[in-house]
C-alpha atoms as a PDB file:
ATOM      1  CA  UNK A   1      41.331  62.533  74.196  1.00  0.00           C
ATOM      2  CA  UNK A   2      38.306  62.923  71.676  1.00  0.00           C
ATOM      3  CA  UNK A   3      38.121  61.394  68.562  1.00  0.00           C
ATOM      4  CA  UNK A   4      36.840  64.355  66.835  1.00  0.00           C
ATOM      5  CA  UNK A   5      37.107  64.378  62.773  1.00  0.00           C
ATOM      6  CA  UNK A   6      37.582  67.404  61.118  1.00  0.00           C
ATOM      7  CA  UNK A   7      34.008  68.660  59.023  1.00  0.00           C
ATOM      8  CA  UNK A   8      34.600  72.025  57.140  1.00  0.00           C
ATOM      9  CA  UNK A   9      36.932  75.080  56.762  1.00  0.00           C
ATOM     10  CA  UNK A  10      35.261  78.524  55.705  1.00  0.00           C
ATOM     11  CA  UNK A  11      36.617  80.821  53.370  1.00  0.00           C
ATOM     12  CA  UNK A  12      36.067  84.389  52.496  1.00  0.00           C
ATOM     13  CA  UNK A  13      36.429  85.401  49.439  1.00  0.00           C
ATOM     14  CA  UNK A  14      36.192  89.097  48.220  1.00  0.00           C
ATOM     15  CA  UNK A  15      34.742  88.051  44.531  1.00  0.00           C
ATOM     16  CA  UNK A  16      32.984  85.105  45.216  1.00  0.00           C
ATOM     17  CA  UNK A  17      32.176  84.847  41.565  1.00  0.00           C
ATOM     18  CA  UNK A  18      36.142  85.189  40.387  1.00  0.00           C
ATOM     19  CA  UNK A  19      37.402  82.963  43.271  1.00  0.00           C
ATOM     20  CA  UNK A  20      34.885  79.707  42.196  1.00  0.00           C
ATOM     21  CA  UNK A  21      36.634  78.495  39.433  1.00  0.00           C
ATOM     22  CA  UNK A  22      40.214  77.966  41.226  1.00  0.00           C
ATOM     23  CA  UNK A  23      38.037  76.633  43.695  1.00  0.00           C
ATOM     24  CA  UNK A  24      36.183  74.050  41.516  1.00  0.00           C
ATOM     25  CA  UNK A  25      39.633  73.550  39.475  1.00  0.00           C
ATOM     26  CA  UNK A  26      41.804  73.292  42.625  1.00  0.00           C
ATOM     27  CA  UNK A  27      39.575  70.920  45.030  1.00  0.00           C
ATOM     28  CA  UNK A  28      38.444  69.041  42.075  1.00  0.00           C
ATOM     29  CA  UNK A  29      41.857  67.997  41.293  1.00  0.00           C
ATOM     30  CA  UNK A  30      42.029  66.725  45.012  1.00  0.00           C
ATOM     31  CA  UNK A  31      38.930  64.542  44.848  1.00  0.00           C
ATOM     32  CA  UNK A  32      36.582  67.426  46.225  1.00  0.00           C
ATOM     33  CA  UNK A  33      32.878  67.279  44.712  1.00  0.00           C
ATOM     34  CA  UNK A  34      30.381  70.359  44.318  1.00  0.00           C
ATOM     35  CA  UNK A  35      27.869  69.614  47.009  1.00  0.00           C
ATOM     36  CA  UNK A  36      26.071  72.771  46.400  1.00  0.00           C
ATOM     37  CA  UNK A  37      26.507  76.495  45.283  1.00  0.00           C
ATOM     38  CA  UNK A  38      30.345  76.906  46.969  1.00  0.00           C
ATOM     39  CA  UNK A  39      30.606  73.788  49.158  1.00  0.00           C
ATOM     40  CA  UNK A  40      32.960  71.339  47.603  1.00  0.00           C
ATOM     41  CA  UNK A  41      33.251  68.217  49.927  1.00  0.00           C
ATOM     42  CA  UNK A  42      35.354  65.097  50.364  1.00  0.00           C
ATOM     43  CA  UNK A  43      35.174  62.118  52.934  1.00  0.00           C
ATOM     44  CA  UNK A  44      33.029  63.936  55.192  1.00  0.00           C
ATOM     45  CA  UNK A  45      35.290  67.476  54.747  1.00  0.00           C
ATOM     46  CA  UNK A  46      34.088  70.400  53.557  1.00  0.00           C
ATOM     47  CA  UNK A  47      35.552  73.820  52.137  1.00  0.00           C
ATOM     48  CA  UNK A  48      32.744  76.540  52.360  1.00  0.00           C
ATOM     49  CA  UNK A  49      33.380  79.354  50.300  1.00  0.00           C
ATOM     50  CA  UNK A  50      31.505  82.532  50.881  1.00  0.00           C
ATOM     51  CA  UNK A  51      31.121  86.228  50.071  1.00  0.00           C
ATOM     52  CA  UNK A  52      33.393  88.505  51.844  1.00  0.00           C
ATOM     53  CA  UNK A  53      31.443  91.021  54.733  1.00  0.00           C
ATOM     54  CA  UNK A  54      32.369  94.480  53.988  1.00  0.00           C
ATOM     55  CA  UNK A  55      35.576  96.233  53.128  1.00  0.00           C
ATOM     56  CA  UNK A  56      38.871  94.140  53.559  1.00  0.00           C
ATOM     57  CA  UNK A  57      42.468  94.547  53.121  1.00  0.00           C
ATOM     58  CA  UNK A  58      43.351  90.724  52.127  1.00  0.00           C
ATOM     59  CA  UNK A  59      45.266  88.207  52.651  1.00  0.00           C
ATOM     60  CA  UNK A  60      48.733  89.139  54.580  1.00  0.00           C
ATOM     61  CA  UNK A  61      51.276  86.639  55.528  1.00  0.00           C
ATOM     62  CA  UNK A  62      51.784  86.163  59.165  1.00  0.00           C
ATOM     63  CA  UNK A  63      48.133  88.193  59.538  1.00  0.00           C
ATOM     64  CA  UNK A  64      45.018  87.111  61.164  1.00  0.00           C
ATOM     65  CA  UNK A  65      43.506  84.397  60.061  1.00  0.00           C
ATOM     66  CA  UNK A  66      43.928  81.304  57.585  1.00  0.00           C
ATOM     67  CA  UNK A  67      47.972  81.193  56.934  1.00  0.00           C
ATOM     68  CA  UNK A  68      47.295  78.163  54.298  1.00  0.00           C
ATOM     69  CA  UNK A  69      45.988  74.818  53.970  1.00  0.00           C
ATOM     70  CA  UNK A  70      47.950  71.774  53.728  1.00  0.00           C
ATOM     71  CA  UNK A  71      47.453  68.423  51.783  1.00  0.00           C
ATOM     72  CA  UNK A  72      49.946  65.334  51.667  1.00  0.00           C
ATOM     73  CA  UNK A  73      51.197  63.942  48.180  1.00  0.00           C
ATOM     74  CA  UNK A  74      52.441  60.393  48.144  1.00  0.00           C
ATOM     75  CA  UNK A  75      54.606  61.362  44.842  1.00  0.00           C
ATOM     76  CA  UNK A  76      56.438  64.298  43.709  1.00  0.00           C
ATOM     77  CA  UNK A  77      54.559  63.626  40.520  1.00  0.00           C
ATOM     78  CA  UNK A  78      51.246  64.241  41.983  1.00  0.00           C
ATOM     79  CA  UNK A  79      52.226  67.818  42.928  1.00  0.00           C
ATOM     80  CA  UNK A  80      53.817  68.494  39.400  1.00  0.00           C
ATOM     81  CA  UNK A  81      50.213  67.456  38.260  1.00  0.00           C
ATOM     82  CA  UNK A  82      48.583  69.735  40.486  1.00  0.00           C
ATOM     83  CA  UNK A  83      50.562  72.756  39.268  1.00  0.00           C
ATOM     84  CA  UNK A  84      50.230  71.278  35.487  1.00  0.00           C
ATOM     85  CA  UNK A  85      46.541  71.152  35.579  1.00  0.00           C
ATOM     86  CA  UNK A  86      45.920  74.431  37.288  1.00  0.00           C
ATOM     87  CA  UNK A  87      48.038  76.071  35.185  1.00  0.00           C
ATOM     88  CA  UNK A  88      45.867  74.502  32.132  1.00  0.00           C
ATOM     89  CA  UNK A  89      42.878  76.159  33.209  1.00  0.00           C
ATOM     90  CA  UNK A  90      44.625  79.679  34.039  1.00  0.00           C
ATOM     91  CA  UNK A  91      45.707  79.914  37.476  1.00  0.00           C
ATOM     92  CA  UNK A  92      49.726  80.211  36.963  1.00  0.00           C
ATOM     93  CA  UNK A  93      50.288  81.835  40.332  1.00  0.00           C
ATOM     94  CA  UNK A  94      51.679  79.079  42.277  1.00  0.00           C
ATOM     95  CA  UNK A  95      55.338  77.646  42.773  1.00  0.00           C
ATOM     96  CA  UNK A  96      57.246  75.073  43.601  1.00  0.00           C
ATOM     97  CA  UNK A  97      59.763  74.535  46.408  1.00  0.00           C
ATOM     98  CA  UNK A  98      62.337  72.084  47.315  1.00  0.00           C
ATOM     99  CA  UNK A  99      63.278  72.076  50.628  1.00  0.00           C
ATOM    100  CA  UNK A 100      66.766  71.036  52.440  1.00  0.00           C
ATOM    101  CA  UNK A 101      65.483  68.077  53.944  1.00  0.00           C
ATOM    102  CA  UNK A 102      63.775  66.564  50.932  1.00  0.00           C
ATOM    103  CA  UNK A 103      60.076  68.030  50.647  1.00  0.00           C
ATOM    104  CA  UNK A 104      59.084  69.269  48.001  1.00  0.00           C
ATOM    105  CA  UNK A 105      55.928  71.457  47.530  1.00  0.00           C
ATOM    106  CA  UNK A 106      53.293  73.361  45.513  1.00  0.00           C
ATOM    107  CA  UNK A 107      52.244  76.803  46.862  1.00  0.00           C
ATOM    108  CA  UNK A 108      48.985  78.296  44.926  1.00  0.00           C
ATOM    109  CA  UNK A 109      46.939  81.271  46.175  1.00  0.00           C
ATOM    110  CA  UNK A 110      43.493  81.518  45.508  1.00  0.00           C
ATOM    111  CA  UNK A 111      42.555  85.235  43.259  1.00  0.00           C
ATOM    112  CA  UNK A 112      42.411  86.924  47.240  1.00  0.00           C
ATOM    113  CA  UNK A 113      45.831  85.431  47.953  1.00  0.00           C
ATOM    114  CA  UNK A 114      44.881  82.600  50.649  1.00  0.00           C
ATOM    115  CA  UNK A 115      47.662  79.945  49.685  1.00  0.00           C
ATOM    116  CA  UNK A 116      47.358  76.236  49.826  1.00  0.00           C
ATOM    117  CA  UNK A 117      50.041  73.879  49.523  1.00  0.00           C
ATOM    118  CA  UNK A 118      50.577  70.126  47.945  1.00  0.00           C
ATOM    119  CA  UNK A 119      53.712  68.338  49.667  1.00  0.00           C
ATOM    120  CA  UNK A 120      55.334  65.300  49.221  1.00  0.00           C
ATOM    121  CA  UNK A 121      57.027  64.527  52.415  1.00  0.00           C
ATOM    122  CA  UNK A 122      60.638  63.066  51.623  1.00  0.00           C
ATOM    123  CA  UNK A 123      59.708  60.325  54.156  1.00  0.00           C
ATOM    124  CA  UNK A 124      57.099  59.399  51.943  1.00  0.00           C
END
């Protein structure tokens, strides 16, 4: 097996200019710096955030492409937080789910609907 580490994930926006700030608000909250105009990086990981090409129907569940992204929680505190504070800047879009065996989770979408979510693992 390679030991191969994970470096950047691209995203499309369709407003580049309207989708920034949840970006800036969103990774910021999860330790993510501006590297440059769109890049926001974090222990060597980078989200990439560029201007749509052309005409596009968006984001559909279960559609081609990016489904959502996925970050780990140690507390069910730290995803109320996450919700909190992007709901303090203006991004009220997201919810939160418990699930049956214990996890419980923040879903947000970005302004072209590409979702992320915060869980707290119950094993955690």
């Amino acid at each position: 097996m390679m030991n191969l580490t994970m470096d950047h994930i691209v995203i499309y926006a369709s407003d580049i200019d309207a989708s920034e700030p949840f970006y800036a608000a969103f990774l910021g909250l999860l330790g993510f710096e501006k590297e440059k105009n769109w890049v926001f990086r974090r222990d060597g990981m980078a989200f990439d955030l560029r201007e749509a090409l052309g005409e596009s129907e968006g984001y559909e569940r279960g559609g081609p492409g990016v489904d959502h992204v996925g970050f780990t929680a140690t507390e069910r505190a730290q995803v109320d937080r996450v919700m909190m504070d992007m709901m303090a800047v203006g991004f009220d879009h997201g919810r939160i789910t418990e699930f049956d065996n214990g996890d419980y989770a923040l879903f947000i979408a970005d302004p072209d609907g590409v979702r992320f979510e915060v869980t707290c693992y119950a094993r955690n």
